[in-house]
N, C-alpha and C. Protein backbone atom coordinates (compact mmCIF):
# COMPACT_ATOMS: atom_id res chain seq x y z
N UNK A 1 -93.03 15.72 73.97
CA UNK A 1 -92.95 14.46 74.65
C UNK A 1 -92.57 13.33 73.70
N UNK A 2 -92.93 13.02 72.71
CA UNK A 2 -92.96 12.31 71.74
C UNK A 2 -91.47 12.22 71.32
N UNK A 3 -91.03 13.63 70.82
CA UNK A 3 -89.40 13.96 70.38
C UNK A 3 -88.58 13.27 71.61
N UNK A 4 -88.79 13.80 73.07
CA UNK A 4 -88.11 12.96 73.96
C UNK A 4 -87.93 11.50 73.93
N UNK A 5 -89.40 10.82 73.61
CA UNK A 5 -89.24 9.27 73.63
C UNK A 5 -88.25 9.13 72.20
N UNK A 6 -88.82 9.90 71.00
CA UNK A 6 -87.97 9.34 70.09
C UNK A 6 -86.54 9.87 70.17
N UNK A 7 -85.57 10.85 70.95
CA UNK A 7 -84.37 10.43 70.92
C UNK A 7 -83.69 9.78 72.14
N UNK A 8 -84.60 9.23 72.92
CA UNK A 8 -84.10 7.98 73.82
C UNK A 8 -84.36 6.67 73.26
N UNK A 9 -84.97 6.23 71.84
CA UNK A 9 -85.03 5.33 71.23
C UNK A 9 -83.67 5.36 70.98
N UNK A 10 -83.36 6.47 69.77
CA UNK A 10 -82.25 6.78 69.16
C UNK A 10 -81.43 6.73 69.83
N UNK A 11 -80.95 7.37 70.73
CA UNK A 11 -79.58 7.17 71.69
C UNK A 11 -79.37 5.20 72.04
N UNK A 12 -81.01 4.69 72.18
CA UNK A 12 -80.74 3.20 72.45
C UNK A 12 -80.03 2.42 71.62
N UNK A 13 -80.99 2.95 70.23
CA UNK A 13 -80.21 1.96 69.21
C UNK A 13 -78.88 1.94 68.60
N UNK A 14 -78.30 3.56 69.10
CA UNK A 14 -76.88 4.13 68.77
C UNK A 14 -75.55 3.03 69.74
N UNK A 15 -76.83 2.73 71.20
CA UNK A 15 -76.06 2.44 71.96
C UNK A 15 -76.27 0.70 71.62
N UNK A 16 -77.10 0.33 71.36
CA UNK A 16 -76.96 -1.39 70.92
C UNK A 16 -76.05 -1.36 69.41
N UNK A 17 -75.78 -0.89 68.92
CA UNK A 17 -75.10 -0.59 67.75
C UNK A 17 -73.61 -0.76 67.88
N UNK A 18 -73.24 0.18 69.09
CA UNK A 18 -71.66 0.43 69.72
C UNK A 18 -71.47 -1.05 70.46
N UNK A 19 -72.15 -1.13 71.05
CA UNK A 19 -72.26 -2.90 71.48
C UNK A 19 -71.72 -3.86 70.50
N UNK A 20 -73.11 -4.11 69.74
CA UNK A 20 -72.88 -4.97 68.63
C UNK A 20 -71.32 -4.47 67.93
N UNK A 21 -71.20 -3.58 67.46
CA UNK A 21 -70.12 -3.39 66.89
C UNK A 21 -68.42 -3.70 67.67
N UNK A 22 -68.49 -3.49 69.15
CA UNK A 22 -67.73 -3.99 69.62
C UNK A 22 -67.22 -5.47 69.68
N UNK A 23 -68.34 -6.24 69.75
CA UNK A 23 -68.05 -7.72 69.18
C UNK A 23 -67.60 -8.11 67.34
N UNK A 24 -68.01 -6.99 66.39
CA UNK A 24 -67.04 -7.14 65.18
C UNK A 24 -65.87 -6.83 65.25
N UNK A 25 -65.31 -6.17 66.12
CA UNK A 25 -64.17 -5.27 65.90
C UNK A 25 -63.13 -6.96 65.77
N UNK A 26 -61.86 -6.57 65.02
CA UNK A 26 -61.02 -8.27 64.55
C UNK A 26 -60.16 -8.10 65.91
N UNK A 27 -60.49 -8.57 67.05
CA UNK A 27 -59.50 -8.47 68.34
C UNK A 27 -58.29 -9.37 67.92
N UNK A 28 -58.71 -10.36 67.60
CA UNK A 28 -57.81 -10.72 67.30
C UNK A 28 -56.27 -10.41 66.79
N UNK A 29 -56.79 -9.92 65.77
CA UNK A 29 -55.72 -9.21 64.52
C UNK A 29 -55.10 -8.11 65.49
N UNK A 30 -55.86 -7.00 66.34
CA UNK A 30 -55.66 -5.80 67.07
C UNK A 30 -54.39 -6.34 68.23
N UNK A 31 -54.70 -7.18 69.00
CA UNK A 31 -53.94 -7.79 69.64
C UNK A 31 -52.90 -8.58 69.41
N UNK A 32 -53.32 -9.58 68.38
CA UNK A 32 -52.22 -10.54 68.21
C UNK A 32 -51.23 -10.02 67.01
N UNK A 33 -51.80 -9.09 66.03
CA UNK A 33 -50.78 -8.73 64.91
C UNK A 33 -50.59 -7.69 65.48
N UNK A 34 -51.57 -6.58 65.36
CA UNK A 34 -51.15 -4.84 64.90
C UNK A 34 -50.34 -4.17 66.58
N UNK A 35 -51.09 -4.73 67.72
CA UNK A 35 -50.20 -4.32 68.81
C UNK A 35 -48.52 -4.32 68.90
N UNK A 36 -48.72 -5.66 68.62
CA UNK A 36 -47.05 -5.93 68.11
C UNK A 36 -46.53 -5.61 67.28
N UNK A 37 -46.83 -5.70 66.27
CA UNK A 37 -46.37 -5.46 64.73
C UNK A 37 -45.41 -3.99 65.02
N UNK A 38 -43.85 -4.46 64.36
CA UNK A 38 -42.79 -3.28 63.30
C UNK A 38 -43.58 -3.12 62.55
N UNK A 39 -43.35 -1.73 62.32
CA UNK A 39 -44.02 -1.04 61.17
C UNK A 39 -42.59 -0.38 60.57
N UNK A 40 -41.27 -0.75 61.06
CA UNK A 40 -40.00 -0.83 60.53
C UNK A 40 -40.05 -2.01 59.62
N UNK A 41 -40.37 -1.76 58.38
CA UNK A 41 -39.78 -3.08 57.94
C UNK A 41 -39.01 -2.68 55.95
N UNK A 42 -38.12 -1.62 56.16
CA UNK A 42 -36.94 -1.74 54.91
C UNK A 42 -36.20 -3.05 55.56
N UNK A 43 -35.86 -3.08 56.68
CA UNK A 43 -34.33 -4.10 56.91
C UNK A 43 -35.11 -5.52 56.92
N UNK A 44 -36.64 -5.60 57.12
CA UNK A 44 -37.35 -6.71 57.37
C UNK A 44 -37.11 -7.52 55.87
N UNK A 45 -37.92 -6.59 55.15
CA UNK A 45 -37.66 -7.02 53.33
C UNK A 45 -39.19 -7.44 53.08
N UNK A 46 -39.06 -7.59 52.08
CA UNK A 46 -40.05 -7.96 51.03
C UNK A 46 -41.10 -8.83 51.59
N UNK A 47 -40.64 -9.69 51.98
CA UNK A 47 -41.15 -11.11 52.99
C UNK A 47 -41.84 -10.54 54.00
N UNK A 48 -41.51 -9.58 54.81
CA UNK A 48 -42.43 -9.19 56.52
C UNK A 48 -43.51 -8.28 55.45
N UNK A 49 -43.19 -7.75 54.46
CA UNK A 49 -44.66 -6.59 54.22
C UNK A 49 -45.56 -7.46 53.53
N UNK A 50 -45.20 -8.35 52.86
CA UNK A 50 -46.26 -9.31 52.03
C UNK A 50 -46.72 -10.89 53.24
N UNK A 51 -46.58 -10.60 54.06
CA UNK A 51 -47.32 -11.20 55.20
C UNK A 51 -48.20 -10.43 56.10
N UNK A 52 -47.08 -9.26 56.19
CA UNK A 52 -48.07 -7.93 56.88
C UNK A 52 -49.63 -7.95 56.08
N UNK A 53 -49.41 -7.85 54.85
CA UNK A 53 -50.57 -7.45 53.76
C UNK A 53 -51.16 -8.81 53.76
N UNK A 54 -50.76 -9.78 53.61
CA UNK A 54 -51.97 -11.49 53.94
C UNK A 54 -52.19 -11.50 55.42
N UNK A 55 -51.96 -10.89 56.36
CA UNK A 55 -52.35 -11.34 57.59
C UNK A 55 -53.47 -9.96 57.85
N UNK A 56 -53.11 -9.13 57.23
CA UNK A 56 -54.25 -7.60 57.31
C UNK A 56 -55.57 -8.54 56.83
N UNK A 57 -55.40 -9.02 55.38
CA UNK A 57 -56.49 -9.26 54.05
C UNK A 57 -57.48 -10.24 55.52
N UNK A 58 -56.50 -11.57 55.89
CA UNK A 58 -57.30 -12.73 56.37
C UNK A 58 -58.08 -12.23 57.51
N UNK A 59 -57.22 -11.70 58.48
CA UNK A 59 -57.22 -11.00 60.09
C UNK A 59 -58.48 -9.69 59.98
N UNK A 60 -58.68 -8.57 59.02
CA UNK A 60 -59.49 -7.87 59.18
C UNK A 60 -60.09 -7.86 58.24
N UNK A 61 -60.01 -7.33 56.97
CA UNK A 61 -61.05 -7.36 55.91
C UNK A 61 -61.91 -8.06 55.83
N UNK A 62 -61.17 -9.84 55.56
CA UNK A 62 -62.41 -10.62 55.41
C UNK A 62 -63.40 -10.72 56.41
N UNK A 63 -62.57 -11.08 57.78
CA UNK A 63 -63.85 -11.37 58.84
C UNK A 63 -64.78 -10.12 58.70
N UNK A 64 -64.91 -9.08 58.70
CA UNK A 64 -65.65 -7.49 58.63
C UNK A 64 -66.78 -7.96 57.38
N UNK A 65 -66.24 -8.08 56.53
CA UNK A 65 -67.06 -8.31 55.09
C UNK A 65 -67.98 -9.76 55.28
N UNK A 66 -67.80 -10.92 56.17
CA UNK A 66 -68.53 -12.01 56.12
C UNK A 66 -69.38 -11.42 56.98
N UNK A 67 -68.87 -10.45 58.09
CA UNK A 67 -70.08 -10.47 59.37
C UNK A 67 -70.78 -9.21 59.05
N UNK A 68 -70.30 -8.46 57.92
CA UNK A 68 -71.71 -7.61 58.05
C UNK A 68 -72.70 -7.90 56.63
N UNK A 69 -72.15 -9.18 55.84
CA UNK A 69 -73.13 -9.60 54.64
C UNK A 69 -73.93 -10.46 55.69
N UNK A 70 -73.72 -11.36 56.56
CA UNK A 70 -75.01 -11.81 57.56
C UNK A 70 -75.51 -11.14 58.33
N UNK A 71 -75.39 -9.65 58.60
CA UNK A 71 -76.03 -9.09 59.40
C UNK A 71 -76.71 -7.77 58.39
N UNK A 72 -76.47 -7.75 56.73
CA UNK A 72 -77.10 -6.88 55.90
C UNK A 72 -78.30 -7.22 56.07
N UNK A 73 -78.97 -8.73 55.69
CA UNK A 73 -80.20 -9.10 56.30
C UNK A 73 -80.96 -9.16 57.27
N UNK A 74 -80.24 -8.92 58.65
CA UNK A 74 -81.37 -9.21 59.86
C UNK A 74 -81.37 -7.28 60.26
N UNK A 75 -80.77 -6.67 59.79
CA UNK A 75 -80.68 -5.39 60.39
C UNK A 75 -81.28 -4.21 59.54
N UNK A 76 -82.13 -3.39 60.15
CA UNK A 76 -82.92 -1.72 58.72
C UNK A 76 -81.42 -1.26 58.66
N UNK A 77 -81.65 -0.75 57.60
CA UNK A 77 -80.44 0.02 56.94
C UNK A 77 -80.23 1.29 57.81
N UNK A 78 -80.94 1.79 58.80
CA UNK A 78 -80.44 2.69 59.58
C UNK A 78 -79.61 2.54 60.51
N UNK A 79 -80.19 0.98 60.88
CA UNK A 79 -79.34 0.46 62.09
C UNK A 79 -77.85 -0.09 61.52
N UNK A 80 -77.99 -0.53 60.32
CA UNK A 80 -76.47 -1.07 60.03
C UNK A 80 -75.62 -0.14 59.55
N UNK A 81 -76.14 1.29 58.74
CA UNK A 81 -75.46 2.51 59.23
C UNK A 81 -74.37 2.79 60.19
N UNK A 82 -75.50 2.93 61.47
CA UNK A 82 -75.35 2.84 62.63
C UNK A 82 -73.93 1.83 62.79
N UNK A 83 -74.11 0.64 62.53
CA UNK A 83 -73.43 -0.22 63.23
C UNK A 83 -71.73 -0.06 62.41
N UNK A 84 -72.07 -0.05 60.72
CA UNK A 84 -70.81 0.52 60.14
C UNK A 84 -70.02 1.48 60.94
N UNK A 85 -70.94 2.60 61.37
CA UNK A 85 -69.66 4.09 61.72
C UNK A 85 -69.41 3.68 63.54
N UNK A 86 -70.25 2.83 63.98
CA UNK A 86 -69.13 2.10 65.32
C UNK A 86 -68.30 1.57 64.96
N UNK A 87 -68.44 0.69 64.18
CA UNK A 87 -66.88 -0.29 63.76
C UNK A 87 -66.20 0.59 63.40
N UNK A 88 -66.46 2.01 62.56
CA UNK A 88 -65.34 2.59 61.76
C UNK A 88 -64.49 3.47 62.95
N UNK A 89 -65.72 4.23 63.98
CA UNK A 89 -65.22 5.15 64.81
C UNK A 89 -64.13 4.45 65.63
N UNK A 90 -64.44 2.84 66.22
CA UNK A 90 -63.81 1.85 67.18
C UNK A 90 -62.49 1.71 66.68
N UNK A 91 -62.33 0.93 65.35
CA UNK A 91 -61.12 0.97 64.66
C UNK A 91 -60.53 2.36 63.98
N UNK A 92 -61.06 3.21 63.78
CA UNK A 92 -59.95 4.59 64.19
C UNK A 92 -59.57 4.58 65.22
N UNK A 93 -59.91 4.85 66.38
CA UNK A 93 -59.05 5.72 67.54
C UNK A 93 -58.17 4.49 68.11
N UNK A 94 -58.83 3.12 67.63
CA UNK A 94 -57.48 1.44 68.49
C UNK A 94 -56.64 1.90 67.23
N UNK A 95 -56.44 2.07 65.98
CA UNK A 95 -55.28 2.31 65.49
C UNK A 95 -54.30 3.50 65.48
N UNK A 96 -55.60 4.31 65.49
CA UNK A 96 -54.44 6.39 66.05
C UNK A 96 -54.01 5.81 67.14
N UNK A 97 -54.29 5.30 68.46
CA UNK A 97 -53.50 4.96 69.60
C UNK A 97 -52.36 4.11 69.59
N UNK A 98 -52.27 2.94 68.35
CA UNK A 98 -51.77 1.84 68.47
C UNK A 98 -50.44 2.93 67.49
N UNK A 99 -51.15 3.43 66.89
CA UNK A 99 -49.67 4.13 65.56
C UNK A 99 -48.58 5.02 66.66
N UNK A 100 -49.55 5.59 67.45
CA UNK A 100 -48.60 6.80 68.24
C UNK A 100 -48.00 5.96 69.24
N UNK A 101 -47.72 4.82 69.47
CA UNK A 101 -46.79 3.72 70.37
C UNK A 101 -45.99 3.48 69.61
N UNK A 102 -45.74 3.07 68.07
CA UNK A 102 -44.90 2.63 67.09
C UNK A 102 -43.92 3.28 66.86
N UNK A 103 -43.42 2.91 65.83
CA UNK A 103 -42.12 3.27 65.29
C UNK A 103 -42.32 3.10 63.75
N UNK A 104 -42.07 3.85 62.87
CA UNK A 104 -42.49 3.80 60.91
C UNK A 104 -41.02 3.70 60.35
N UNK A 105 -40.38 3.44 59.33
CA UNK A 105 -39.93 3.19 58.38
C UNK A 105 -40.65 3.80 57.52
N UNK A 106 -40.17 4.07 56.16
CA UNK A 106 -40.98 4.48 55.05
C UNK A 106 -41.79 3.58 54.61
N UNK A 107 -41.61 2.93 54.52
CA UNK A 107 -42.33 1.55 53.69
C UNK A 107 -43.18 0.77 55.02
N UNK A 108 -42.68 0.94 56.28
CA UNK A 108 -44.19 0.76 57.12
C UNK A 108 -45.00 1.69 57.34
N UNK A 109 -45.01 3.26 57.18
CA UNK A 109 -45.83 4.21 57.09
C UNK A 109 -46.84 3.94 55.93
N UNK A 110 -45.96 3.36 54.97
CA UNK A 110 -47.21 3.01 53.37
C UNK A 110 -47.89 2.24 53.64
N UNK A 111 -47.28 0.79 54.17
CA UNK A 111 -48.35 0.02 54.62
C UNK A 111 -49.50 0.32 55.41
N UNK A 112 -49.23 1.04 56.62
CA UNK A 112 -50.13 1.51 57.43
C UNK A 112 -51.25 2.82 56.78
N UNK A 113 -50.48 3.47 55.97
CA UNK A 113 -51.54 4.25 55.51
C UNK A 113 -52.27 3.21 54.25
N UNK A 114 -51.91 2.35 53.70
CA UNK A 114 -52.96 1.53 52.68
C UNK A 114 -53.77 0.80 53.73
N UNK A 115 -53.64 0.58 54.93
CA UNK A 115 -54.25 -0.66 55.84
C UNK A 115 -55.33 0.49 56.33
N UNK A 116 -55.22 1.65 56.62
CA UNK A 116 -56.26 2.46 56.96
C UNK A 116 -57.29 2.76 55.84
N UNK A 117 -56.82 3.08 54.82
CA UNK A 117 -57.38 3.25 53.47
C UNK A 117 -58.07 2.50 52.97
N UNK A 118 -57.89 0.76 53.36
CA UNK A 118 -58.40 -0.53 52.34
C UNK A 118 -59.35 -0.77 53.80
N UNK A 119 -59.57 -0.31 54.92
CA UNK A 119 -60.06 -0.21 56.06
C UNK A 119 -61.63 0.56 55.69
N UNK A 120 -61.08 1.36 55.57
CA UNK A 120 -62.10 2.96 55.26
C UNK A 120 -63.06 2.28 53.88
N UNK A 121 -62.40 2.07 53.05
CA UNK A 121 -62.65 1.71 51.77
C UNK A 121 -63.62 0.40 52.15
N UNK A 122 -63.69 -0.70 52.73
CA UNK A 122 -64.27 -1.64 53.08
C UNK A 122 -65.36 -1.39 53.72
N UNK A 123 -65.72 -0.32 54.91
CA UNK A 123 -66.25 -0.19 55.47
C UNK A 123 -67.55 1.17 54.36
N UNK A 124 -66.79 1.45 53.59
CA UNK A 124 -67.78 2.60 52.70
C UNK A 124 -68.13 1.75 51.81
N UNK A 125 -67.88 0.61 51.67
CA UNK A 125 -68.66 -0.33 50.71
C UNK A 125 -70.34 -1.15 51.15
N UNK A 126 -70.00 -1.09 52.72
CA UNK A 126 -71.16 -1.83 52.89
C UNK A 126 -72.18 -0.40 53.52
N UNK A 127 -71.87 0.71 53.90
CA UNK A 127 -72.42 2.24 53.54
C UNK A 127 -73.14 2.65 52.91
N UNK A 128 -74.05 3.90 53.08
CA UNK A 128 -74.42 4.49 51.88
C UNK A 128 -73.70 5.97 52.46
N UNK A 129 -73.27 5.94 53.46
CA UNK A 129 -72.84 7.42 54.21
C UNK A 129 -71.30 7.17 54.23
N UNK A 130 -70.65 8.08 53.77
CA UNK A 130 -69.25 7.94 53.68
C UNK A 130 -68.68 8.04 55.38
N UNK A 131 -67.92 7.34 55.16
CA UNK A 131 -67.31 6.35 56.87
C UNK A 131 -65.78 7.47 56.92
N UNK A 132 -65.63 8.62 55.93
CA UNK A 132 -64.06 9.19 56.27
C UNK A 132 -63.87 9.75 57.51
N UNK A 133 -65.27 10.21 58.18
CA UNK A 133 -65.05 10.96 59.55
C UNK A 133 -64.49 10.23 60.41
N UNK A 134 -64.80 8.82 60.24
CA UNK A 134 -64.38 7.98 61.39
C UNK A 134 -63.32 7.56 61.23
N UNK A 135 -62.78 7.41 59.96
CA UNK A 135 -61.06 7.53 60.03
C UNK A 135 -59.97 8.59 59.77
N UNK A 136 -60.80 9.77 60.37
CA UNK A 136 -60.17 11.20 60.11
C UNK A 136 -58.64 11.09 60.57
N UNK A 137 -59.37 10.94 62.04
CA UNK A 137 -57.67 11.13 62.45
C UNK A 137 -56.80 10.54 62.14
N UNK A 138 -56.86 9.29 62.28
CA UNK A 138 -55.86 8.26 61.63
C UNK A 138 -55.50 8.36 60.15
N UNK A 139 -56.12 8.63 59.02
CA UNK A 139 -55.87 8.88 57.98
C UNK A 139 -54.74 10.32 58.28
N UNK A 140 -54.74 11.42 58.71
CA UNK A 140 -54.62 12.73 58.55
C UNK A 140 -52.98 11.95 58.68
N UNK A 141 -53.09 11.41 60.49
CA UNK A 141 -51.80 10.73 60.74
C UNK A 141 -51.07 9.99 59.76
N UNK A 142 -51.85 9.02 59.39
CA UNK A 142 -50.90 7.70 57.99
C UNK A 142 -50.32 9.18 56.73
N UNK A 143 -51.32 10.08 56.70
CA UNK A 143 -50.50 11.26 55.95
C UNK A 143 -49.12 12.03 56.08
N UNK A 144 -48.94 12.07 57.33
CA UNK A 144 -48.35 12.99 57.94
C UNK A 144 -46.97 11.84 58.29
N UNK A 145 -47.49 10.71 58.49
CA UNK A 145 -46.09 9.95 58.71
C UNK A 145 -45.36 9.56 57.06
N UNK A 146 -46.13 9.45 56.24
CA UNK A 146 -45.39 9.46 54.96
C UNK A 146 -45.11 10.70 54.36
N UNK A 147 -44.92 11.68 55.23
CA UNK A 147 -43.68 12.66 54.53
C UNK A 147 -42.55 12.32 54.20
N UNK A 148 -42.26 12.60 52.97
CA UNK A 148 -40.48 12.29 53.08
C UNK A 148 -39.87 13.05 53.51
N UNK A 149 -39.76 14.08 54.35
CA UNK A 149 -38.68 15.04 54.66
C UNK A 149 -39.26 16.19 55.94
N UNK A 150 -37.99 16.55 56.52
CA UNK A 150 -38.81 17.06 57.84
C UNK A 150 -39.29 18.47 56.70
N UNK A 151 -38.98 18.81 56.04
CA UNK A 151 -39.67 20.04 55.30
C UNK A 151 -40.72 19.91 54.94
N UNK A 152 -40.94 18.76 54.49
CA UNK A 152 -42.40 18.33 53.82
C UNK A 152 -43.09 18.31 55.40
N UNK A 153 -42.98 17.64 56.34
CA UNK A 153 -43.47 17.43 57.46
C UNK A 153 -43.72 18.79 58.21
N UNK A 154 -43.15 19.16 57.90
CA UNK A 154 -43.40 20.58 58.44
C UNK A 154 -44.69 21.44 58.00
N UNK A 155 -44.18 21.96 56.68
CA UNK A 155 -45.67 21.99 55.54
C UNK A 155 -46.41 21.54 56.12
N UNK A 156 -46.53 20.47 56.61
CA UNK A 156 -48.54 19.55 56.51
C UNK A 156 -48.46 20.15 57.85
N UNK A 157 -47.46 20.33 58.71
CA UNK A 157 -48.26 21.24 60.24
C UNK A 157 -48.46 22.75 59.97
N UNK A 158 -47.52 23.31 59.24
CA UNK A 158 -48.17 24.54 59.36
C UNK A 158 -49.03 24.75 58.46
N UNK A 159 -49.54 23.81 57.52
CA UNK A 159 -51.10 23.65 56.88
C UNK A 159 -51.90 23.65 57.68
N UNK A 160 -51.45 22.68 58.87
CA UNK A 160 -52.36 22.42 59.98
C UNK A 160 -52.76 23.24 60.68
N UNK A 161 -51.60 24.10 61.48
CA UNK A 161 -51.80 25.11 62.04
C UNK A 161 -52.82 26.33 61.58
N UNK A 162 -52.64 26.69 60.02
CA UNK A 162 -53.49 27.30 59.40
C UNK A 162 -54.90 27.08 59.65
N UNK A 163 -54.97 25.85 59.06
CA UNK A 163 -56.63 24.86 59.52
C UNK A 163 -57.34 25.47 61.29
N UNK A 164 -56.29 25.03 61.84
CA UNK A 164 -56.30 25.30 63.21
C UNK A 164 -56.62 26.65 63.63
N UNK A 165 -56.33 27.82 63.29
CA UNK A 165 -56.92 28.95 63.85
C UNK A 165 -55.84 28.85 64.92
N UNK A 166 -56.57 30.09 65.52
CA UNK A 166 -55.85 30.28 67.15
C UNK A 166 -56.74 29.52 67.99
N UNK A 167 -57.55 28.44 67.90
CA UNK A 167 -58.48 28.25 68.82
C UNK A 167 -57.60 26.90 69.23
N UNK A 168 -56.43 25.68 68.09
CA UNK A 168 -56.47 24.96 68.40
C UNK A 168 -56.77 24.07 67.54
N UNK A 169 -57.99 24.03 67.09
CA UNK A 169 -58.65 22.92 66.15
C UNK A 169 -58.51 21.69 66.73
N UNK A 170 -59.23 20.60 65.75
CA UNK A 170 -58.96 18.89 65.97
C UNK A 170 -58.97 18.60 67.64
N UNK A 171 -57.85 17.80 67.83
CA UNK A 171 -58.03 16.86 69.60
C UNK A 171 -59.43 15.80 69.41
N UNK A 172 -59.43 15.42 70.67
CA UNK A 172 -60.13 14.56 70.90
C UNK A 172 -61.42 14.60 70.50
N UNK A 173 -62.44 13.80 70.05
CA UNK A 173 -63.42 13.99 69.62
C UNK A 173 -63.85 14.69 67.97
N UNK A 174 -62.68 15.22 67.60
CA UNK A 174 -62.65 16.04 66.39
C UNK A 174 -62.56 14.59 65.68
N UNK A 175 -62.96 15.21 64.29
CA UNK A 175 -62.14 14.51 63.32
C UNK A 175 -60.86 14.43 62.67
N UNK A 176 -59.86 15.58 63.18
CA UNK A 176 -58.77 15.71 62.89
C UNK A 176 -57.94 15.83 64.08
N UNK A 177 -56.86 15.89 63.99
CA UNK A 177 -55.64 15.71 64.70
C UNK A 177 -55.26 17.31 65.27
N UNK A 178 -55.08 17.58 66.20
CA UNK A 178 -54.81 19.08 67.06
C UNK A 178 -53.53 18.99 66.25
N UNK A 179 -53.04 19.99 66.42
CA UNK A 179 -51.83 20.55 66.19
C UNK A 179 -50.35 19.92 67.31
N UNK A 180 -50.67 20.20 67.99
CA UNK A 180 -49.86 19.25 68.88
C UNK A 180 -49.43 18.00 68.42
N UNK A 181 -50.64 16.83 68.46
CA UNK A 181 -50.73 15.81 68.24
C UNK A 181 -50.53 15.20 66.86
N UNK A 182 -50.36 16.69 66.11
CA UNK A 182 -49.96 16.63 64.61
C UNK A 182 -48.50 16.31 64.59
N UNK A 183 -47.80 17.35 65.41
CA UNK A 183 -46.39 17.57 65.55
C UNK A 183 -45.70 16.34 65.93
N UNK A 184 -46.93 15.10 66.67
CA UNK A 184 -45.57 14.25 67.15
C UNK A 184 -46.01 13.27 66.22
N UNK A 185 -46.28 13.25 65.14
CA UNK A 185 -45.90 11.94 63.86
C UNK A 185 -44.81 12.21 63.39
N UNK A 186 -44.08 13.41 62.81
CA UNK A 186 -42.94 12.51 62.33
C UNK A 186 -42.07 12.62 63.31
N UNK A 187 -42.02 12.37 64.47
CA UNK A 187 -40.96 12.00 65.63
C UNK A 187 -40.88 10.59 65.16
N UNK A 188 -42.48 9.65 65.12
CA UNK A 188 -42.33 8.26 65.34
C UNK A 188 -41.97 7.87 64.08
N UNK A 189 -41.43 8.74 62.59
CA UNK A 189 -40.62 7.94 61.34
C UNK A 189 -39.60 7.56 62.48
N UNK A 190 -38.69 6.36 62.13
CA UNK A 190 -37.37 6.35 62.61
C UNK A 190 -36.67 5.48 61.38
N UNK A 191 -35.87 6.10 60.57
CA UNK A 191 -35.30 5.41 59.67
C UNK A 191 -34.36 4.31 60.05
């Protein structure tokens, strides 16, 4: 009886957590930059990626880092746990969704895989539990779109496939990317 009450606590506070964390997520930035945002940018130049990279820094990092140093204090370290791997799980799957609408360039695939990375990296700072599960998929993806070559691209699926078994592997809910869903990143390079 006891175990029952205590994981309907737990499921509560998992679920005020996903809450709270939904109000950190940078809507802003999600909507007003990254929805829109070329991630083509050789022909853009120098100028669109070093705005890309000051509008990432202002738009997500910082706000993330001010709102969870005022909320390191009012929250137990289980709960801000908690509240880290919502933000991390939330912002994986809005960016795996937002990438597989796009279009990459080489040099917007880098960006996007450092913006996931300095993402991940931010979020394992205010952690004591490493946050990579929650940017599995999307990381695997920012991998898989910076292949240089459909050979190389190939490789990382039938790595994948390997990984995969005959069962499938990854999809939804996994931390990694199905095989399928592997296959259609480098469709979206478009040089």
């Amino acid at each position: 009886r006891l175990d029952a009450l205590a994981s309907r606590f737990d499921e509560a506070a998992a679920d005020a957590m996903r809450s709270l964390g939904g109000s950190l997520l940078p809507a802003a930035w999600l909507l007003l930059e990254f929805d829109p945002a070329d991630y083509r940018l050789l022909r853009a130049g120098e100028a669109a990626e070093a705005t890309a990279r000051a509008v990432f820094e202002r738009g997500v990092l910082q706000p993330l880092a001010v709102s969870f140093a005022a909320l390191r204090s009012s929250l137990r370290p289980e709960a801000l746990e908690l509240l880290v791997h919502a933000v991390g799980a939330a912002l994986g799957a809005r960016l795996e969704a937002g990438a597989f609408a796009k279009r990459f360039d080489e040099l917007g695939a880098m960006l996007f895989s450092e913006q996931v990375r300095r993402l991940s990296d931010a979020l394992s700072a205010v952690s004591s539990a490493p946050v990579r599960n929650d940017f599995g998929r999307v990381a695997q993806l920012a991998f898989l779109l910076n292949a240089s070559s459909v050979q190389e691209a190939a490789g990382l699926l039938l790595s994948q496939m390997a990984l995969d078994g005959e069962g499938g592997g990854g999809g939804e809910g996994s931390s990694r990317l199905s095989t399928r869903e592997a296959g259609r990143a480098p469709a979206l390079r478009g040089e």
